[in-house]
C-alpha atoms as a PDB file:
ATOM      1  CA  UNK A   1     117.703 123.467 103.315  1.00  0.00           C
ATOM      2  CA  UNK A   2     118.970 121.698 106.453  1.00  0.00           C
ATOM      3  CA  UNK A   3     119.207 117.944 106.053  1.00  0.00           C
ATOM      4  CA  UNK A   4     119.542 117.620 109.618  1.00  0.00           C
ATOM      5  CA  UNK A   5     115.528 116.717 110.594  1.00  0.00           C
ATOM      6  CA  UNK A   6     115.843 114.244 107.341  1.00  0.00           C
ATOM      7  CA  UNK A   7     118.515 112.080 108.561  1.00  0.00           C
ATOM      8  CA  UNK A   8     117.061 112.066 111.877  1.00  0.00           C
ATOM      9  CA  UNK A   9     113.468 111.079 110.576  1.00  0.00           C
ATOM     10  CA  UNK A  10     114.937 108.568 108.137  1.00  0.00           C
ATOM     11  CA  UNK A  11     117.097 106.605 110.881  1.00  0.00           C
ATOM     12  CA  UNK A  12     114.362 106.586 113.149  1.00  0.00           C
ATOM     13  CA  UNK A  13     112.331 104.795 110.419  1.00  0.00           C
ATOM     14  CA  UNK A  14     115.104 102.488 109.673  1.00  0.00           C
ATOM     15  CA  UNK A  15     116.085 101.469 112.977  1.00  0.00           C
ATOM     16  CA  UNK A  16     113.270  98.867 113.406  1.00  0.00           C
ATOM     17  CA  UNK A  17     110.348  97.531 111.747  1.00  0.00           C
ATOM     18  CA  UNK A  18     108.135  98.431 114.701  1.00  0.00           C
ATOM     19  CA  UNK A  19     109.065 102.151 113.872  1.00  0.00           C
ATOM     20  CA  UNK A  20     105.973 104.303 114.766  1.00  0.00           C
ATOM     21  CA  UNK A  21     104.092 100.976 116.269  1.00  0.00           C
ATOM     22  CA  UNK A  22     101.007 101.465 117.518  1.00  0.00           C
ATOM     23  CA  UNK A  23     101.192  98.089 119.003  1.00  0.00           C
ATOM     24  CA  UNK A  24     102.698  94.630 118.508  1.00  0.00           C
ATOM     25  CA  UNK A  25     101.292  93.885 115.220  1.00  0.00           C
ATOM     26  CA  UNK A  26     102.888  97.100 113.366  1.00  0.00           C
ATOM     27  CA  UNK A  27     102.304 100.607 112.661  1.00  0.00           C
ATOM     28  CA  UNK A  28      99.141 102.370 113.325  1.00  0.00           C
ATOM     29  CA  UNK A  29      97.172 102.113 109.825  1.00  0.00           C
ATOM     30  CA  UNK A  30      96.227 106.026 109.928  1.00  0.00           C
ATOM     31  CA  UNK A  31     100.790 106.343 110.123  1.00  0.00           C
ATOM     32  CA  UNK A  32     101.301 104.526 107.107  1.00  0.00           C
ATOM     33  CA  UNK A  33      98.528 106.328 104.753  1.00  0.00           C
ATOM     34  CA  UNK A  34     100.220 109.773 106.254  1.00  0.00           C
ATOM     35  CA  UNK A  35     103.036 108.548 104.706  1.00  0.00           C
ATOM     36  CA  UNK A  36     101.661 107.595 101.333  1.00  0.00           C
ATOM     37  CA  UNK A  37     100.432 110.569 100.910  1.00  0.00           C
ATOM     38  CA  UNK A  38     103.302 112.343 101.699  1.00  0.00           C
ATOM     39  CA  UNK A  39     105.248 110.500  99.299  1.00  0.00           C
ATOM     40  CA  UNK A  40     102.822 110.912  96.320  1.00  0.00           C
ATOM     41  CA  UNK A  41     103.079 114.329  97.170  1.00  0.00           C
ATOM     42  CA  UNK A  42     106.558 114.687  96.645  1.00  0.00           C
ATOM     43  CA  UNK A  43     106.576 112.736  93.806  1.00  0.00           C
ATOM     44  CA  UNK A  44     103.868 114.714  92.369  1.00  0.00           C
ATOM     45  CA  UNK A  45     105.839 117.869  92.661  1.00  0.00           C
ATOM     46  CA  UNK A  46     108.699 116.405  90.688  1.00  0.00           C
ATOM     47  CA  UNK A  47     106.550 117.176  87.622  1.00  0.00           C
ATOM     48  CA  UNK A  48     106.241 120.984  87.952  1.00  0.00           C
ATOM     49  CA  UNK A  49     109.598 121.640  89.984  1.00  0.00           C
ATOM     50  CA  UNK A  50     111.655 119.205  87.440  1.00  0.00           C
ATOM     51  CA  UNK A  51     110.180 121.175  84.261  1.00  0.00           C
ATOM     52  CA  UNK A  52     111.401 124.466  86.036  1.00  0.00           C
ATOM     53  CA  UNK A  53     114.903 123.670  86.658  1.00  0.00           C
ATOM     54  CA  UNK A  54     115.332 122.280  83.189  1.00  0.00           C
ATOM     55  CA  UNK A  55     115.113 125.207  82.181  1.00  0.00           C
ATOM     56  CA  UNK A  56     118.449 126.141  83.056  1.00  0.00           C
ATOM     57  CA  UNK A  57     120.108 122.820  83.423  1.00  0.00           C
ATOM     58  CA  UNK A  58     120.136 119.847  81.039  1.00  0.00           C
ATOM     59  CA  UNK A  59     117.723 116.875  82.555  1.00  0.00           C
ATOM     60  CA  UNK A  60     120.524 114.099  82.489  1.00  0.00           C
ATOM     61  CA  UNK A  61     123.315 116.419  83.579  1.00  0.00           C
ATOM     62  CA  UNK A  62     120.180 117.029  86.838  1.00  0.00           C
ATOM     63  CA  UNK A  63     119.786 113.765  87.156  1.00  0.00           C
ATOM     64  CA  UNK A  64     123.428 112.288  87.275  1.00  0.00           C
ATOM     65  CA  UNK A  65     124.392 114.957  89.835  1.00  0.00           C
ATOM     66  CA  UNK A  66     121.390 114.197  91.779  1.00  0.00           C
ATOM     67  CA  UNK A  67     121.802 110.835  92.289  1.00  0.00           C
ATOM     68  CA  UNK A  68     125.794 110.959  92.987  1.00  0.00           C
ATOM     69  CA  UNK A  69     124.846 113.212  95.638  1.00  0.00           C
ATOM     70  CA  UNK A  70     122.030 111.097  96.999  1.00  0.00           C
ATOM     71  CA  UNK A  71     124.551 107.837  97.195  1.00  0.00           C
ATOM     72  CA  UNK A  72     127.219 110.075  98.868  1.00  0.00           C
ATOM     73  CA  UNK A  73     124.342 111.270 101.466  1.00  0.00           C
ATOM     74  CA  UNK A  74     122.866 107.544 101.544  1.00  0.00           C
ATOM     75  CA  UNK A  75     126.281 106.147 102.289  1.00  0.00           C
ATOM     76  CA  UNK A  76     127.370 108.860 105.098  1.00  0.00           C
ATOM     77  CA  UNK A  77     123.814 108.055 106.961  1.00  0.00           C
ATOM     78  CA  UNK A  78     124.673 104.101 106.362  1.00  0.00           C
ATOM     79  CA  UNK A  79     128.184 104.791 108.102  1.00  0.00           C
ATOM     80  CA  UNK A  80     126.755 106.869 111.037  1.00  0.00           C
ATOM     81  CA  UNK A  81     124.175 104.050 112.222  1.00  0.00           C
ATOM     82  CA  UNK A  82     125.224 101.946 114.937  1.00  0.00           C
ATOM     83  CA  UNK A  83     123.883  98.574 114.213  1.00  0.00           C
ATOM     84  CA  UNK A  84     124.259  98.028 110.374  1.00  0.00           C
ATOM     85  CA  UNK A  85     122.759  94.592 108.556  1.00  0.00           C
ATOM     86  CA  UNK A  86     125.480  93.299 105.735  1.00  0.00           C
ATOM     87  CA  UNK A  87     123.482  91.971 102.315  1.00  0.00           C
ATOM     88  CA  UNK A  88     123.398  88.186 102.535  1.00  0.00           C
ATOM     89  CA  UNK A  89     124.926  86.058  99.966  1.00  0.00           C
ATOM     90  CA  UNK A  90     122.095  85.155  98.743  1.00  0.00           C
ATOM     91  CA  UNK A  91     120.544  88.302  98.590  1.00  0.00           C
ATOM     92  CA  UNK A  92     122.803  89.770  96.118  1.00  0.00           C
ATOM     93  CA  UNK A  93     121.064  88.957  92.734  1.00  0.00           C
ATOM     94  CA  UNK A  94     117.591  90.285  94.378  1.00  0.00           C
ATOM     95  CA  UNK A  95     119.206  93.525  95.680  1.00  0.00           C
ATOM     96  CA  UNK A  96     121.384  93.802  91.796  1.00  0.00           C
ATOM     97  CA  UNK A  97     117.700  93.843  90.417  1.00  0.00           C
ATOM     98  CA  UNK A  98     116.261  96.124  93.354  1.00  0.00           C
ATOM     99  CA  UNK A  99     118.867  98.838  92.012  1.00  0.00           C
ATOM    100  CA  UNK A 100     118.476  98.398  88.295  1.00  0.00           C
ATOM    101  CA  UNK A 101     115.033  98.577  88.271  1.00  0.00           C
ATOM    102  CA  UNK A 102     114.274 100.995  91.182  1.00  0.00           C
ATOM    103  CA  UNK A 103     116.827 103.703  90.467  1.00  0.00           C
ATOM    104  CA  UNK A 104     118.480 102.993  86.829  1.00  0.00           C
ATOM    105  CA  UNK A 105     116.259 102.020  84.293  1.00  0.00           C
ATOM    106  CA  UNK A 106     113.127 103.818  86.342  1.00  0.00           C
ATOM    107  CA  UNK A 107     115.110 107.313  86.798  1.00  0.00           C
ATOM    108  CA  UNK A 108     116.036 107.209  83.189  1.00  0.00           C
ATOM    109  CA  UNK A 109     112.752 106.529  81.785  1.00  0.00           C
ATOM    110  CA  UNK A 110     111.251 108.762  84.017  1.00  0.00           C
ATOM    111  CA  UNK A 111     113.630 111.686  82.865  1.00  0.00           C
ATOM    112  CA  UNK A 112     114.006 110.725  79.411  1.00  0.00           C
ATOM    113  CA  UNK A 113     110.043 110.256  78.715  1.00  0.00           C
ATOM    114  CA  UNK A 114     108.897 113.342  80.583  1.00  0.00           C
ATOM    115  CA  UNK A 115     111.720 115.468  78.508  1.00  0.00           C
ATOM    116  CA  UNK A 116     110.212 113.711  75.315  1.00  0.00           C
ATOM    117  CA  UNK A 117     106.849 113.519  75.583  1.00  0.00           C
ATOM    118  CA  UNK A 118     103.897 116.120  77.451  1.00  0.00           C
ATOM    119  CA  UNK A 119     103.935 116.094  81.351  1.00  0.00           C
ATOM    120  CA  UNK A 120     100.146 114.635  80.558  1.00  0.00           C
ATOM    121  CA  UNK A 121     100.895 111.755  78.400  1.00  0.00           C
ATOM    122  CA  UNK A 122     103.804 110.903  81.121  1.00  0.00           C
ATOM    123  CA  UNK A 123     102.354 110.896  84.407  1.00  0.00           C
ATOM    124  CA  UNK A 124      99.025 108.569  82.877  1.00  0.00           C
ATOM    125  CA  UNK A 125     101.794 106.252  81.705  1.00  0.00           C
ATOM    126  CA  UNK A 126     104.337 106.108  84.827  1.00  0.00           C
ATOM    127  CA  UNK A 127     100.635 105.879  87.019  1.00  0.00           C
ATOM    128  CA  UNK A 128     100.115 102.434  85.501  1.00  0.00           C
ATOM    129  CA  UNK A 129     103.169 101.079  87.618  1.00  0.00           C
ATOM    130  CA  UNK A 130     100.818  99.413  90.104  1.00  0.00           C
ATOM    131  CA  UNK A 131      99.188  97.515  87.098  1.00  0.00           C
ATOM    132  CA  UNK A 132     102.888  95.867  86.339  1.00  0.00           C
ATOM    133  CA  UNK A 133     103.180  95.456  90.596  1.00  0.00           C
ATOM    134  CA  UNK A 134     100.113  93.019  90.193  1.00  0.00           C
ATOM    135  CA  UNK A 135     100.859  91.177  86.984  1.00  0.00           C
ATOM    136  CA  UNK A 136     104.345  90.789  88.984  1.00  0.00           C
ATOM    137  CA  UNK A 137     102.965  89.588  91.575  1.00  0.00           C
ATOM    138  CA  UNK A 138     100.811  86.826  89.907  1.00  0.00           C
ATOM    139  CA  UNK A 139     103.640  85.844  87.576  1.00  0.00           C
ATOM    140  CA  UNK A 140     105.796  85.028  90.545  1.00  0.00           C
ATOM    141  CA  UNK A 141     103.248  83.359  92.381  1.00  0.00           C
ATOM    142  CA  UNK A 142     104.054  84.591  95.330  1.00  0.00           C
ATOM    143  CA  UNK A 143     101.260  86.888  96.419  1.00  0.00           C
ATOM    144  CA  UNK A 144      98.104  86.437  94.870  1.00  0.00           C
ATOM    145  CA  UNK A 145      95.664  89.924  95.469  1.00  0.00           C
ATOM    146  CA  UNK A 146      92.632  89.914  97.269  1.00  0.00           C
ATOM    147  CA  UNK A 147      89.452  90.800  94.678  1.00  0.00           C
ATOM    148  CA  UNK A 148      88.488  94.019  95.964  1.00  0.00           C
ATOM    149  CA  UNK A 149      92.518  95.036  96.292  1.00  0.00           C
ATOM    150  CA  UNK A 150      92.555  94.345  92.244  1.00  0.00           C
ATOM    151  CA  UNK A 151      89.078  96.607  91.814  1.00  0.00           C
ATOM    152  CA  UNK A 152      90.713  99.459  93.856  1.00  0.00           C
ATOM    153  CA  UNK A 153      93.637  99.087  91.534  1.00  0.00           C
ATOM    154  CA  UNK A 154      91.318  99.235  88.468  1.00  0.00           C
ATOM    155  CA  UNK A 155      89.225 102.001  89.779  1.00  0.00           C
ATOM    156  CA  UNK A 156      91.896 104.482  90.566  1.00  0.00           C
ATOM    157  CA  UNK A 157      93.580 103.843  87.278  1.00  0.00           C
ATOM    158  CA  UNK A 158      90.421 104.730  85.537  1.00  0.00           C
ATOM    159  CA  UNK A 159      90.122 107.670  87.801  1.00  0.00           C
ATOM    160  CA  UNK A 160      93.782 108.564  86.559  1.00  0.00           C
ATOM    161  CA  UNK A 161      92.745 108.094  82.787  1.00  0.00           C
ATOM    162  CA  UNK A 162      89.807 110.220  83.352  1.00  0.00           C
ATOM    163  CA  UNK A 163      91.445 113.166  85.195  1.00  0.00           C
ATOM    164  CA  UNK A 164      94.263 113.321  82.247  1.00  0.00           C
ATOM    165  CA  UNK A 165      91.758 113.008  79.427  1.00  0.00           C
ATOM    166  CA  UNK A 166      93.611 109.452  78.139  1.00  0.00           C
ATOM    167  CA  UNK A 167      91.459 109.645  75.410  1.00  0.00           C
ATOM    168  CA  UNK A 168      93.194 113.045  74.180  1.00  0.00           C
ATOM    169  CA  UNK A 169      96.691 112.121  75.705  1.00  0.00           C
ATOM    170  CA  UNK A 170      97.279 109.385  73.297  1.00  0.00           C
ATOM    171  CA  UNK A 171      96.057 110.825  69.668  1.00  0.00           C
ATOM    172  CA  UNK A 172      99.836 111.336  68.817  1.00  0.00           C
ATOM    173  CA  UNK A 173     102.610 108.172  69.840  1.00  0.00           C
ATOM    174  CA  UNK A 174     105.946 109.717  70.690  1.00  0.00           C
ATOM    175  CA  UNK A 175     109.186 108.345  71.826  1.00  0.00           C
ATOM    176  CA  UNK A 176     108.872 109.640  75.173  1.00  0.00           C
ATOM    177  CA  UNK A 177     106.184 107.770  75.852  1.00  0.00           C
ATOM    178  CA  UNK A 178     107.511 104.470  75.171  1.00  0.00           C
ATOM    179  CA  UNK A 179     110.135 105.720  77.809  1.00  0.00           C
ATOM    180  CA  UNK A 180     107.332 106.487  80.657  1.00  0.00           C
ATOM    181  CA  UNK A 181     105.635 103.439  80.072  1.00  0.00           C
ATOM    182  CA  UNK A 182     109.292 101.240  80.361  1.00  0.00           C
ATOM    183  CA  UNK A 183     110.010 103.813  83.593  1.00  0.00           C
ATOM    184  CA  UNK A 184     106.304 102.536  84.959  1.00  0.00           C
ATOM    185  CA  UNK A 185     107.443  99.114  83.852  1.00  0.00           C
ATOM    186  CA  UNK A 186     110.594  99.210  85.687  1.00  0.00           C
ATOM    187  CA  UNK A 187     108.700 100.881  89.402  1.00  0.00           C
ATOM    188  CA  UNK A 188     106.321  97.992  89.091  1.00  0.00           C
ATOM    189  CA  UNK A 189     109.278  95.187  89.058  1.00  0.00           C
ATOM    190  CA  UNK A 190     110.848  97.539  91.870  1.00  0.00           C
ATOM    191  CA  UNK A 191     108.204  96.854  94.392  1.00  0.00           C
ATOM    192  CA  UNK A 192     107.687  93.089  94.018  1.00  0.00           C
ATOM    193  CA  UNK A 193     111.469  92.681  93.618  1.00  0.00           C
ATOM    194  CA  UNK A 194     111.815  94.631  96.615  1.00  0.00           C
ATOM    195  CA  UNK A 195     109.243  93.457  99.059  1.00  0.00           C
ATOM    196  CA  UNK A 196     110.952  90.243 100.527  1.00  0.00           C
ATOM    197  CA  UNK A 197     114.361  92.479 101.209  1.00  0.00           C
ATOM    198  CA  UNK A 198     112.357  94.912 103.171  1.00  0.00           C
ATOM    199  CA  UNK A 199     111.753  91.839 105.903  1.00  0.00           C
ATOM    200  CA  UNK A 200     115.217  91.712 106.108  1.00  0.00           C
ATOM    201  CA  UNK A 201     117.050  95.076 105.568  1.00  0.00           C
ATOM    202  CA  UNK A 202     116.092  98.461 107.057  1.00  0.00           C
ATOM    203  CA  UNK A 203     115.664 100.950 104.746  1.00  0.00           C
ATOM    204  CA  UNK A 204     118.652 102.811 104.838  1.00  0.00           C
ATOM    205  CA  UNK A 205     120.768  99.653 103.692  1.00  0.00           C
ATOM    206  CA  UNK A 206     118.146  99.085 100.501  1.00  0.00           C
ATOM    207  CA  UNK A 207     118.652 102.752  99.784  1.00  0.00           C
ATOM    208  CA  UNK A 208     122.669 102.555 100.075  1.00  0.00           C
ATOM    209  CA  UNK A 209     122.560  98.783  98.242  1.00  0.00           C
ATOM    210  CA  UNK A 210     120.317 100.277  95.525  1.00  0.00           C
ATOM    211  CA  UNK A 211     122.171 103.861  94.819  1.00  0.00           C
ATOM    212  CA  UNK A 212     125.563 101.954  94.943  1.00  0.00           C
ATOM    213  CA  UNK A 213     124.775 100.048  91.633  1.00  0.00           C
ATOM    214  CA  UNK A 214     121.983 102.044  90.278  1.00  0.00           C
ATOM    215  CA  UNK A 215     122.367 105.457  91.582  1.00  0.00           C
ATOM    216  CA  UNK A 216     126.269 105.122  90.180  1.00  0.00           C
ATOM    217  CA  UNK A 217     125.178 104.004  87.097  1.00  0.00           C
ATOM    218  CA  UNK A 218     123.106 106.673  86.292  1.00  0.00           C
ATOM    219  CA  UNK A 219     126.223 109.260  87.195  1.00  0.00           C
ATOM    220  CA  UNK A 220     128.179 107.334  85.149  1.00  0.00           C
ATOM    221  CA  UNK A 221     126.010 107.348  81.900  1.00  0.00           C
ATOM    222  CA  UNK A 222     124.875 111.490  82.521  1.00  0.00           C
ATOM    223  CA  UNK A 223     128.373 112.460  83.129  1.00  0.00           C
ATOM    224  CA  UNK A 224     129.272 113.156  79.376  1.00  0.00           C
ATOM    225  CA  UNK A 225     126.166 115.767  80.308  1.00  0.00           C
ATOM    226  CA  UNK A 226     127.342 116.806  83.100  1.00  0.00           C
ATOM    227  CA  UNK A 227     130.828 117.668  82.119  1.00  0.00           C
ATOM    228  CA  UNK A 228     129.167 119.825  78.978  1.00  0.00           C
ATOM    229  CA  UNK A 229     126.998 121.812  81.334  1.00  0.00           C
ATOM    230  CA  UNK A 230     127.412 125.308  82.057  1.00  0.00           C
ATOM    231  CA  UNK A 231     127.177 125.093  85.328  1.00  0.00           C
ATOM    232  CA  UNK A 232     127.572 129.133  86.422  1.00  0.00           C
ATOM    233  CA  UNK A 233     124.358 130.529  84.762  1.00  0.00           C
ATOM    234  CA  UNK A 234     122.216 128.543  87.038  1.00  0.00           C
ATOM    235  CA  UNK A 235     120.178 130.306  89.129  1.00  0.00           C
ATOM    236  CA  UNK A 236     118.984 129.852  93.023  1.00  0.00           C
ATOM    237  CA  UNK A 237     115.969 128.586  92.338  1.00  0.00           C
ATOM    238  CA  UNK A 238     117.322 125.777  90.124  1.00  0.00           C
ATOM    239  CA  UNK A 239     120.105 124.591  92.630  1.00  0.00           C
ATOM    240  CA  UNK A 240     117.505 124.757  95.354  1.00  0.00           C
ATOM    241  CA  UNK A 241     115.144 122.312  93.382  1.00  0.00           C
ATOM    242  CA  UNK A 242     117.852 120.170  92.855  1.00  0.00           C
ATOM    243  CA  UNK A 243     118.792 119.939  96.541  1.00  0.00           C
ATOM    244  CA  UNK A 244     115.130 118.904  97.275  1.00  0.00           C
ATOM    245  CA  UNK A 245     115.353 116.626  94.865  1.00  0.00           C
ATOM    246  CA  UNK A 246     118.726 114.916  96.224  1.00  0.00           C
ATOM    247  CA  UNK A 247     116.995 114.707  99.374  1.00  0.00           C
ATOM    248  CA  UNK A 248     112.892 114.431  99.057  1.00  0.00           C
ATOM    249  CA  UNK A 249     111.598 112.501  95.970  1.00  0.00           C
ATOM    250  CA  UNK A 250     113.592 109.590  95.835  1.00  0.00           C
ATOM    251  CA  UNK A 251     115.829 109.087  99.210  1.00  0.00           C
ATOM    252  CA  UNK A 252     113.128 109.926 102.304  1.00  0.00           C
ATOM    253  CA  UNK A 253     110.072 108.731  99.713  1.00  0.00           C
ATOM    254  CA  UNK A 254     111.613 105.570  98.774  1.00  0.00           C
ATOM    255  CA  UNK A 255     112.411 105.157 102.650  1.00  0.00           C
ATOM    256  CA  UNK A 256     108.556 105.874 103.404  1.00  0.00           C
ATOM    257  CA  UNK A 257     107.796 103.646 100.393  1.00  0.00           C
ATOM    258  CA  UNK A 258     109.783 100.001 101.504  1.00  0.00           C
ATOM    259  CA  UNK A 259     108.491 101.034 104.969  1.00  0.00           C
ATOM    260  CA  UNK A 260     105.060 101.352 104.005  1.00  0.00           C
ATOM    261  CA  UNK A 261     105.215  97.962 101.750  1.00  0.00           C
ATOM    262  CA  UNK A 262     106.492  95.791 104.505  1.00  0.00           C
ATOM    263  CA  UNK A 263     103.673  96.623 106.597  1.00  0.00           C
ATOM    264  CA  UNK A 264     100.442  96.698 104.640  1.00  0.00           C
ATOM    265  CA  UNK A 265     102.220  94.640 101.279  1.00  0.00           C
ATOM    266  CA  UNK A 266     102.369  95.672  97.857  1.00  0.00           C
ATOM    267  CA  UNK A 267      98.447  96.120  96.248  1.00  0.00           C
ATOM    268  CA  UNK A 268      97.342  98.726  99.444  1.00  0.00           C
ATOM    269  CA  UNK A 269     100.942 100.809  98.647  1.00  0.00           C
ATOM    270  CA  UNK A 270     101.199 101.166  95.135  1.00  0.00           C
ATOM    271  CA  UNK A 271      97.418 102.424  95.057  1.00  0.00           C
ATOM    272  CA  UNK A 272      99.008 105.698  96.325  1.00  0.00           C
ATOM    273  CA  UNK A 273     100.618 106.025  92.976  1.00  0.00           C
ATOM    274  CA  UNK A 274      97.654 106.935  91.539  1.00  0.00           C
ATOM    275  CA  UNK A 275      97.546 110.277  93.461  1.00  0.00           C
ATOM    276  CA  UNK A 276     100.960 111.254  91.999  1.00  0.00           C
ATOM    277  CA  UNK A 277      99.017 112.676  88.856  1.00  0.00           C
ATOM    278  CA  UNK A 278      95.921 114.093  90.750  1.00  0.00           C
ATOM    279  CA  UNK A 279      98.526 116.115  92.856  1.00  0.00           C
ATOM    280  CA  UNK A 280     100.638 116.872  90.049  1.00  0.00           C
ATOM    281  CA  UNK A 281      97.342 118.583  88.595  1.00  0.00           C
ATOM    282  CA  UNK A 282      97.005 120.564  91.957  1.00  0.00           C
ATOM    283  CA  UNK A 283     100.484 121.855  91.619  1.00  0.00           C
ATOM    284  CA  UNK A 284     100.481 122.557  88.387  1.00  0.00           C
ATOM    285  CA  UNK A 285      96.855 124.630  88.781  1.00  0.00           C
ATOM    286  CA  UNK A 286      98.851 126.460  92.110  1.00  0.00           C
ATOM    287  CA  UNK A 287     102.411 127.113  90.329  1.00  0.00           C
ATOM    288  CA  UNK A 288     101.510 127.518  86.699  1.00  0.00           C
ATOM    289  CA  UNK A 289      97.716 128.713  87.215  1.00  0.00           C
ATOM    290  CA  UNK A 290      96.165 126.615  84.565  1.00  0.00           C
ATOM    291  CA  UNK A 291      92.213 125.919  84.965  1.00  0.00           C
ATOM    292  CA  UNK A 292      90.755 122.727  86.541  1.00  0.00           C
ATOM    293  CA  UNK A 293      88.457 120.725  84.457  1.00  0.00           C
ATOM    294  CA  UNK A 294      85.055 118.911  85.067  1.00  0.00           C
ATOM    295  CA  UNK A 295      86.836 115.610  84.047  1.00  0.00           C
ATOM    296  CA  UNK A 296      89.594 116.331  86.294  1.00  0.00           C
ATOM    297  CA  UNK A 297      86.970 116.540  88.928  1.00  0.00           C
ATOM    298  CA  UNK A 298      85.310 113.357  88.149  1.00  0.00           C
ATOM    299  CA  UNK A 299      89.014 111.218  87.969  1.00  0.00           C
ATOM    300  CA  UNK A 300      89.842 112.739  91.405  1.00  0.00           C
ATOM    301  CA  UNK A 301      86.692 111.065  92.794  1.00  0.00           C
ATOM    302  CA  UNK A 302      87.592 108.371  90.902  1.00  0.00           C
ATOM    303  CA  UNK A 303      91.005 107.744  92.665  1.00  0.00           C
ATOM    304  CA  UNK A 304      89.456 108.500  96.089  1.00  0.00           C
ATOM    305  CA  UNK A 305      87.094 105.790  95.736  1.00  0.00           C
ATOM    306  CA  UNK A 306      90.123 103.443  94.453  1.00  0.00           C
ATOM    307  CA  UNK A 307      91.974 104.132  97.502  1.00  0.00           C
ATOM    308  CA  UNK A 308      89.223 103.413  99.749  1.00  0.00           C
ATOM    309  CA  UNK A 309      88.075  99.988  97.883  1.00  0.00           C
ATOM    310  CA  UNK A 310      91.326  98.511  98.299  1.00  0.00           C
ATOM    311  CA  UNK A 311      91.325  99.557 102.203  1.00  0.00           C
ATOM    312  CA  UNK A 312      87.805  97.201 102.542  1.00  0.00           C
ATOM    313  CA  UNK A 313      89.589  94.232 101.696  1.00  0.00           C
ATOM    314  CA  UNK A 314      91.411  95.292 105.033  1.00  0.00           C
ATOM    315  CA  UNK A 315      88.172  96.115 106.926  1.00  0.00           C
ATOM    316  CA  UNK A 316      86.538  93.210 105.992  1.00  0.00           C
ATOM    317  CA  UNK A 317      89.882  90.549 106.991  1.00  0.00           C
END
């Protein structure tokens, strides 16, 4: 995979927040959903591509190489910009919090609940992470949503519940899922944590801020794992997934993701969460040919109609 096209894209975005402006008040609106859904797609794929390579590699040894690599990368495209923006004294404590939620304890819920639990339970669980964006944002009073923004929420939850069959996913409690639901926990406090640092910082200083304290930290605690893994059996497929994932899922989506929330704010982003699952589902039907259900059906409507609620708000200001 060449990398080339992704640092481009990425330092294009970061350069400015007028990146891809359709005008002097921002972005065209039409840019940023293209960009949502391109990061719910690649976060969707995690689930099917991440199951695969675990086959052959342990989850946390994947994971703690992946995210060295990804602050090695981050840091090289930090050093090669031109006109870099030094965290602010102040800032420190709100970009400490940015990495411990955003990459740390949300990477290792994330990994540890989906190893622990089904890939069903754990995508319903880590889709409520817009839920704890909202409560977030009331309980630090500094946003308070729009009503129709909070019904879009609502709806494309219950679209997310539907297309997973909640009422099946939860007959059984297991450890894993007290791990997804902390890892949704932890995204949730990411985005309001993050929002006022994307007003200040381009996106390639948040990534290299946040993989410098949480991105280490997750090397750190996986490289027991690491050391034990054997890494010569593994086959192309496996390092190839792991390369996308250095790259895609978490270092050009986040990028997409702060972009996206500094423009529209956080209720009309993290609504694009909820197609993680419903594309997830898609995958899995293409990759590992399992059937599509009338339920599933009915929650992808569901989600649609979410997405589009929370957009009238905008239509209507």
């Amino acid at each position: 995979m060449d990398v080339r096209p992704v640092v481009t894209q990425t330092a294009e975005l970061s350069e400015a927040p007028a990146a891809g402006s359709a005008g002097p008040e921002g972005p065209a609106p039409l840019l940023i959903d293209l960009a949502l859904a391109s990061v719910a797609l690649m976060w969707a794929s995690t689930f099917t591509l991440f199951k695969i390579a675990w086959r052959e590699i342990d989850p946390v040894a994947f994971t703690a190489l992946r995210f060295a690599a990804m602050f090695v990368f981050s840091l090289a495209i930090l050093m090669l910009a031109k006109n870099r923006v030094k965290p602010q004294r102040a800032d420190i404590p709100t970009l400490i919090a940015s990495g411990l939620t955003g990459y740390f304890l949300y990477q290792m819920g994330f990994v540890l609940g989906l190893d622990r639990t089904s890939a069903l339970a754990s995508a319903i669980l880590i889709s409520t992470h817009p839920i704890f964006s909202v409560i977030g944002m009331w309980f630090v009073g500094k946003q308070k949503p729009a009503r129709l923004e909070v019904a879009g929420v609502l709806i494309g939850f219950l679209g997310v519940a539907v297309f997973l069959r909640a009422w099946d996913a939860f007959a059984t409690a297991r450890p894993g899922d007290l791990f997804s639901l902390g890892a949704a926990a932890a995204f949730g406090a990411y985005g309001v944590v993050n929002q006022p640092l994307t007003k200040r910082y381009p996106s390639r200083e948040l990534m290299a801020y946040g993989l410098a304290l949480g991105g280490l930290l997750i090397a750190l605690v996986g490289l027991p794992a690491v050391l034990e893994q054997d890494w010569t059996g593994i086959g192309l497929g496996s390092w190839t997934i792991l390369l996308y994932a250095i790259v895609g899922p978490v270092y050009l989506a986040y990028v997409l993701w702060n972009w996206a929330i500094r423009h529209r704010g956080i209720p009309r982003t993290v609504v694009y969460g909820f197609l993680v699952p419903i594309l997830g589902g898609a995958i899995a039907v293409l990759v590992l040919d399992e059937a599509l259900r009338a339920e599933q059906v009915v929650g992808s409507l569901l989600v649609v109609a979410g997405l589009v609620v929370t957009r009238l708000n905008k239509l209507r200001g």
